[in-house]
C-alpha atoms as a PDB file:
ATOM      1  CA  UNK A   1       0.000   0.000   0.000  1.00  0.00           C
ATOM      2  CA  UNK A   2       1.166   3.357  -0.876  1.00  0.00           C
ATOM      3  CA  UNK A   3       1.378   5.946   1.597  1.00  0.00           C
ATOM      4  CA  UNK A   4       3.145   9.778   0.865  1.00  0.00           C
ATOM      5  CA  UNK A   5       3.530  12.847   3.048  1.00  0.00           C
ATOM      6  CA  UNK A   6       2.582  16.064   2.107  1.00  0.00           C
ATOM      7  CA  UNK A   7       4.845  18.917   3.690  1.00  0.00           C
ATOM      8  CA  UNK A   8       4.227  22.707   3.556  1.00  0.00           C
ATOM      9  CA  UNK A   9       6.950  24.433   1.919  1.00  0.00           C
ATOM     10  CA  UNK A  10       7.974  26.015   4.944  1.00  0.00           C
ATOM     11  CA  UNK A  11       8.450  22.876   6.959  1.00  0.00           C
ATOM     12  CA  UNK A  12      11.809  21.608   4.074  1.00  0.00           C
ATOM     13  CA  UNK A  13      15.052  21.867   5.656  1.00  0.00           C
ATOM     14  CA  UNK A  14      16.028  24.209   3.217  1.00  0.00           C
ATOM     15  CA  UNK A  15      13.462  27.087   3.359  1.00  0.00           C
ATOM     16  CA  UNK A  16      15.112  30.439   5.054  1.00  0.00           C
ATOM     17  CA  UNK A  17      14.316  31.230   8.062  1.00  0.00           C
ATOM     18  CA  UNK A  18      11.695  34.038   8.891  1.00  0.00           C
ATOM     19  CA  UNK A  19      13.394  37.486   9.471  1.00  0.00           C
ATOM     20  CA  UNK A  20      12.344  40.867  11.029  1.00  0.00           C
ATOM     21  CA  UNK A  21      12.278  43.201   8.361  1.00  0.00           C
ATOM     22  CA  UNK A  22      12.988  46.557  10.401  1.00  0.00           C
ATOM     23  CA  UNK A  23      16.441  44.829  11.473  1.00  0.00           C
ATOM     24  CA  UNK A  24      19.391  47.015  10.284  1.00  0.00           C
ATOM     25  CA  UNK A  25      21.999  44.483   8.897  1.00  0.00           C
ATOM     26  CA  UNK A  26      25.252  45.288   8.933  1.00  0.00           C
ATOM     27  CA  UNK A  27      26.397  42.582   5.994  1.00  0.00           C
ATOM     28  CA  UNK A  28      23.537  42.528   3.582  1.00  0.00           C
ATOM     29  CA  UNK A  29      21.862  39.495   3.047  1.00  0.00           C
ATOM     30  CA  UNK A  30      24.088  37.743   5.789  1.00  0.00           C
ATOM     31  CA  UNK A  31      24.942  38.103   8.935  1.00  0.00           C
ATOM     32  CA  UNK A  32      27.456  36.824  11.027  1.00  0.00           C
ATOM     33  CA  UNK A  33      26.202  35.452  14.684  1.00  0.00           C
ATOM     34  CA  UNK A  34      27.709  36.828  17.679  1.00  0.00           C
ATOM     35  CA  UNK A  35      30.849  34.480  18.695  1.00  0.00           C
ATOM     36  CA  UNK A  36      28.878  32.908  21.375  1.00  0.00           C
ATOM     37  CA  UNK A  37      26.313  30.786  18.526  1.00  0.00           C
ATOM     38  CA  UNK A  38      27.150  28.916  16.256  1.00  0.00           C
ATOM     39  CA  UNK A  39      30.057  30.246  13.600  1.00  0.00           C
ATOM     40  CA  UNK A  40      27.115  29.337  10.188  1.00  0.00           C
ATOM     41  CA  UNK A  41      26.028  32.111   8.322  1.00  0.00           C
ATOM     42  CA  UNK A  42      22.163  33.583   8.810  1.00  0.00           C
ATOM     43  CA  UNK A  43      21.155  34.509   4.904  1.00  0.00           C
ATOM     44  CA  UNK A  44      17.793  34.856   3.622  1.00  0.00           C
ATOM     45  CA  UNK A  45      19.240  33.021   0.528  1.00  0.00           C
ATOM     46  CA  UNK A  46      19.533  29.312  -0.038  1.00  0.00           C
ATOM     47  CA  UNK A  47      23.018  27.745   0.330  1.00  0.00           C
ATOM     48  CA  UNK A  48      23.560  26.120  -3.197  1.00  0.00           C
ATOM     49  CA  UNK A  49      26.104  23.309  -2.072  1.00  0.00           C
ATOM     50  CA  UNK A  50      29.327  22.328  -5.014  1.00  0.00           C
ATOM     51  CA  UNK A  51      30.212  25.482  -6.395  1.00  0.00           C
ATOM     52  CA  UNK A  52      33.070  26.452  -4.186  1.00  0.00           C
ATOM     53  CA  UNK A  53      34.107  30.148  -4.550  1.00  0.00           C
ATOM     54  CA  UNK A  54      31.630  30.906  -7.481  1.00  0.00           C
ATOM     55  CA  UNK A  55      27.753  31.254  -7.280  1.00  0.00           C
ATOM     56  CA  UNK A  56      25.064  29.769  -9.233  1.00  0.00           C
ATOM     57  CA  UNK A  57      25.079  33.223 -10.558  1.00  0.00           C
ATOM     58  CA  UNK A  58      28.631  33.673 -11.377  1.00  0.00           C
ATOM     59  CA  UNK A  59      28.339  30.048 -12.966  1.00  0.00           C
ATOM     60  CA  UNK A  60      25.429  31.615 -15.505  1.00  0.00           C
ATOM     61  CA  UNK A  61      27.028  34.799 -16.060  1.00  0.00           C
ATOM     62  CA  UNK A  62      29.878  32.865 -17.311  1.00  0.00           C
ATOM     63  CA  UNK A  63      27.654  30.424 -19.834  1.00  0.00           C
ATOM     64  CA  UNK A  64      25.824  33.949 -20.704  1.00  0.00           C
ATOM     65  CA  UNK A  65      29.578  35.179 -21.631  1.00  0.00           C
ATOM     66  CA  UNK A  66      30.115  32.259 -24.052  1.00  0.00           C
ATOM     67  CA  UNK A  67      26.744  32.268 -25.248  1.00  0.00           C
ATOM     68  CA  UNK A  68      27.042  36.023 -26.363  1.00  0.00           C
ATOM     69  CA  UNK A  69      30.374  35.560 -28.114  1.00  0.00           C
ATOM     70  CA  UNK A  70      28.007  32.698 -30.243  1.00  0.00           C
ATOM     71  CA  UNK A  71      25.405  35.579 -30.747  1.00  0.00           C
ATOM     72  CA  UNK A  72      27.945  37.948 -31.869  1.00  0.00           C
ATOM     73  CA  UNK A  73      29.592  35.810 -33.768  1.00  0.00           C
ATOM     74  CA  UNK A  74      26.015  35.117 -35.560  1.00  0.00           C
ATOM     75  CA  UNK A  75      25.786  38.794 -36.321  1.00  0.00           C
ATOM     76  CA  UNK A  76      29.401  39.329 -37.539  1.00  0.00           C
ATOM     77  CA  UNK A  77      28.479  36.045 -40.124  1.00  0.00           C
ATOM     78  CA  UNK A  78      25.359  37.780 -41.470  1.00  0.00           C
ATOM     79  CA  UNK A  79      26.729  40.896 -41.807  1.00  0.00           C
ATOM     80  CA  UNK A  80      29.956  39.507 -43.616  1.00  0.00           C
ATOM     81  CA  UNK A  81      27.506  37.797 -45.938  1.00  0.00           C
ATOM     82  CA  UNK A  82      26.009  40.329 -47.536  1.00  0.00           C
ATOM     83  CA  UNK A  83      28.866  42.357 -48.184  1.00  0.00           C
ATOM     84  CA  UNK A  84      31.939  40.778 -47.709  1.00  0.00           C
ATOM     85  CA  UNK A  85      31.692  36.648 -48.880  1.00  0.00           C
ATOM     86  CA  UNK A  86      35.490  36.548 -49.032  1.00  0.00           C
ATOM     87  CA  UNK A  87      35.600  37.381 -45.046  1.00  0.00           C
ATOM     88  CA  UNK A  88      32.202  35.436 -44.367  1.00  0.00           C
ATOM     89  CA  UNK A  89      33.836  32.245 -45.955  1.00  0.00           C
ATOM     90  CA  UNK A  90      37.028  32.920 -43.570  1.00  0.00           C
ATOM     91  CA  UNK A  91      35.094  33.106 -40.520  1.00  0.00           C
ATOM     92  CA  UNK A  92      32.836  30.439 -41.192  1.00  0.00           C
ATOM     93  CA  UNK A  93      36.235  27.889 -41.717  1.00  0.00           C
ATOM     94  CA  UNK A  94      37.364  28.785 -38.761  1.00  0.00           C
ATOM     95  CA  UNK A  95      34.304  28.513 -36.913  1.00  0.00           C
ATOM     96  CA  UNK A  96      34.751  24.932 -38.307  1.00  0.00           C
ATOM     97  CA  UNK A  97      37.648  24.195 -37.214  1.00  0.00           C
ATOM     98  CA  UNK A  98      37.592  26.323 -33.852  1.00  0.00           C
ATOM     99  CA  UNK A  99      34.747  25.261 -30.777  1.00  0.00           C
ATOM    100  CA  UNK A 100      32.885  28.140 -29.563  1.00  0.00           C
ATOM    101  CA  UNK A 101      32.412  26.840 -26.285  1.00  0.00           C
ATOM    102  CA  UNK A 102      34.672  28.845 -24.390  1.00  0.00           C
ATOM    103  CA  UNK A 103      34.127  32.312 -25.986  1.00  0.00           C
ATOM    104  CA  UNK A 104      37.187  33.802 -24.812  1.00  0.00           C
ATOM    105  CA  UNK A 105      39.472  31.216 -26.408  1.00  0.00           C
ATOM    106  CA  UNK A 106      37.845  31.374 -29.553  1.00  0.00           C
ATOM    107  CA  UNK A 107      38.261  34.978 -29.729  1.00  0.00           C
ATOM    108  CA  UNK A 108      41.912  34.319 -28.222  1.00  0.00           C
ATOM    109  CA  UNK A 109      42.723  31.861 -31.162  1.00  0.00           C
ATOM    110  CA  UNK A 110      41.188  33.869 -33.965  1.00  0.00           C
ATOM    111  CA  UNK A 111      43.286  37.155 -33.425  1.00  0.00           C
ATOM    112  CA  UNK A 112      46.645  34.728 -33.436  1.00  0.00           C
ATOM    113  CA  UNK A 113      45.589  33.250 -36.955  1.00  0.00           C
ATOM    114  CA  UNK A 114      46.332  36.032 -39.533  1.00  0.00           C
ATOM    115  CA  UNK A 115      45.428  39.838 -39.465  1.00  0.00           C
ATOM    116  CA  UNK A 116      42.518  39.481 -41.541  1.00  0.00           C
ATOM    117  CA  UNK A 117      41.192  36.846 -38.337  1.00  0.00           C
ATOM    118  CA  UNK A 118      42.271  39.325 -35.878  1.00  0.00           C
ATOM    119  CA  UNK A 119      40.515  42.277 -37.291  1.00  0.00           C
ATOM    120  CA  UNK A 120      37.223  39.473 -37.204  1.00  0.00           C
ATOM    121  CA  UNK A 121      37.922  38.627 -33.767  1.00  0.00           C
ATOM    122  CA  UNK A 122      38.122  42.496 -32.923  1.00  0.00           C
ATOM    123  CA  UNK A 123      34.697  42.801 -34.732  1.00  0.00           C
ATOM    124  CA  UNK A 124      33.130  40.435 -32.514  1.00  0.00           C
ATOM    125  CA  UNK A 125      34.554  41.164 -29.528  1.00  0.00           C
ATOM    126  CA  UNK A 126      33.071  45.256 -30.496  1.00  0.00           C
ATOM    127  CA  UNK A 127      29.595  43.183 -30.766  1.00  0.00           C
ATOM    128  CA  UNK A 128      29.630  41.041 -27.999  1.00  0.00           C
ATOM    129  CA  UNK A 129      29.943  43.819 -25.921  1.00  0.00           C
ATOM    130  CA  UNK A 130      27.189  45.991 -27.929  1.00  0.00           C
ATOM    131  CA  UNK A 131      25.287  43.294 -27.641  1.00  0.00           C
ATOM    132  CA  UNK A 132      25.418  42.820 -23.818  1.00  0.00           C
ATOM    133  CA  UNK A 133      25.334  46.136 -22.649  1.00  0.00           C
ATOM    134  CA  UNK A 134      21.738  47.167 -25.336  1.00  0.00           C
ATOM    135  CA  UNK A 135      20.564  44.464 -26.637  1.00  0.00           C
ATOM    136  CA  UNK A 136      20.175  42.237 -24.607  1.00  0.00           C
ATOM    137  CA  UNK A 137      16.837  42.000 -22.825  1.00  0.00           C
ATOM    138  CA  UNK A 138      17.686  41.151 -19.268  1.00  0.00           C
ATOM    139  CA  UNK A 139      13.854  41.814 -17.885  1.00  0.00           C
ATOM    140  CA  UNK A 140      13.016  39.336 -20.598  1.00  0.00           C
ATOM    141  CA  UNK A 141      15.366  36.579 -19.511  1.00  0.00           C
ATOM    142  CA  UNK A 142      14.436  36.866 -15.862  1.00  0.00           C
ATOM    143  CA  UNK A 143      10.303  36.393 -17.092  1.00  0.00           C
ATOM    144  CA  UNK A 144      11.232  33.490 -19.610  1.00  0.00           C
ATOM    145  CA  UNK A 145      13.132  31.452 -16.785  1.00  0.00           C
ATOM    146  CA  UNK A 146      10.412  32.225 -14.012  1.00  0.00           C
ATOM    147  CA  UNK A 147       7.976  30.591 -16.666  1.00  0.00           C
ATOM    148  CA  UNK A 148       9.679  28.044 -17.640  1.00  0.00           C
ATOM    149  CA  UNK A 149      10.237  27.024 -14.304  1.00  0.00           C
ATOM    150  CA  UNK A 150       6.908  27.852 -13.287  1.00  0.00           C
ATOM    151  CA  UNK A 151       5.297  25.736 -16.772  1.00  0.00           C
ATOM    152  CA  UNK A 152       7.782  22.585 -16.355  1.00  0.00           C
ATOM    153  CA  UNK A 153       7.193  22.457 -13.001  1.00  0.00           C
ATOM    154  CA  UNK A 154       3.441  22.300 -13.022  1.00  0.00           C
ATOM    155  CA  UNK A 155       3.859  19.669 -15.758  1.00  0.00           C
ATOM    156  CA  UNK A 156       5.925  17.506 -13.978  1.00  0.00           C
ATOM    157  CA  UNK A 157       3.524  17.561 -10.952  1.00  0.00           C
ATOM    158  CA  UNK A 158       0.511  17.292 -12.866  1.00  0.00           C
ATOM    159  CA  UNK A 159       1.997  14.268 -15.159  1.00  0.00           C
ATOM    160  CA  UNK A 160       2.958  12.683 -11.583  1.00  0.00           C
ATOM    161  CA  UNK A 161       0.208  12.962  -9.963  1.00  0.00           C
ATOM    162  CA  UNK A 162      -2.002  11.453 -13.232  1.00  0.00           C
ATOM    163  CA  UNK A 163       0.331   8.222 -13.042  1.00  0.00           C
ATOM    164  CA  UNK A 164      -0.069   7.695  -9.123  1.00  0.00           C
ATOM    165  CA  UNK A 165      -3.429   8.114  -9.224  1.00  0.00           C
ATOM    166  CA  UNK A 166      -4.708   5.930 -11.767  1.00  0.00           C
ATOM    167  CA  UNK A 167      -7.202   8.109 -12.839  1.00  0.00           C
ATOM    168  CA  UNK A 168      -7.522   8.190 -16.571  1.00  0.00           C
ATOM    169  CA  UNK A 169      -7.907  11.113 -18.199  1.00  0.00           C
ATOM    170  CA  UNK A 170      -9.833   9.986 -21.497  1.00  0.00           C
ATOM    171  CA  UNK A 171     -13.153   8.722 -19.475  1.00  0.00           C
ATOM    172  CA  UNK A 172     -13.373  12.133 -17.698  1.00  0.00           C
ATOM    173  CA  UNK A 173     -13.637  13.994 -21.207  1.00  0.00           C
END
């Protein structure tokens, strides 16, 4: 027989503890306790476990590095395209050859090819940092990854709960 436990979010281990929000804090969003408690941290943020001296957020901000090289790299291509096939055809060998995984790198082993690569590389370093700094729609990224967590979330629950149930859908219609 099957038997599960249903916990209010606030009763997981890992849930922050209440705070009093007219409390001056000296070390925004932590505090350190007095010498006398324990020597762990007090921060209304979770601890994310594994990532030693960088945060989840450093981690992304990285990826979001490499992934705007990619973009700008994209741009430089089209542009090239339309008005310059020779350098187009240049960059798009040596995307071949070259992984754009690590953005700096890339960049790195473009402007050490020939001068014709380096002023490339220049071009998309110019437009990976254009790109960043305007283009980029930051509000935007922050709504698309609340929904998707929100959506695939919902979906997973729902699409659990529908095969521990036994309940099947297609009678109910």
């Amino acid at each position: 027989m099957e038997s599960s436990a249903v916990f209010s979010i606030t009763q997981l281990p890992f849930y922050p503890p209440k705070y009093n929000r007219n409390k001056a804090y000296t070390s925004w969003p932590c505090k350190k306790p007095s010498p006398s408690k324990s020597t762990r941290l007090h921060c209304q943020k979770m601890y994310v476990p594994g990532y030693g001296h960088a945060s989840p957020e450093a981690q992304a901000a990285k990826n979001l590095h490499n992934f705007f090289t990619y973009i700008a790299v994209k741009i430089v291509s089209a542009q090239l395209q339309s008005y310059n096939p020779e350098a187009y055809k240049e960059l798009m060998e040596f995307v071949g050859r070259q992984s754009l995984n690590d953005g700096d790198q890339f960049c790195a082993s473009m402007m050490r090819e020939s001068s014709r690569h380096q002023s490339l590389a220049l071009r998309i370093l110019e437009v990976r940092s254009a790109y960043c700094k305007t283009d980029f729609e930051w509000d935007n990224l922050k709504r698309l990854a609340n929904k998707t967590v929100s959506d695939s979330n919902t979906r997973l629950m729902r699409d659990y709960v529908l095969e521990t149930s036994h309940i099947d859908v297609e009678s109910e219609k």
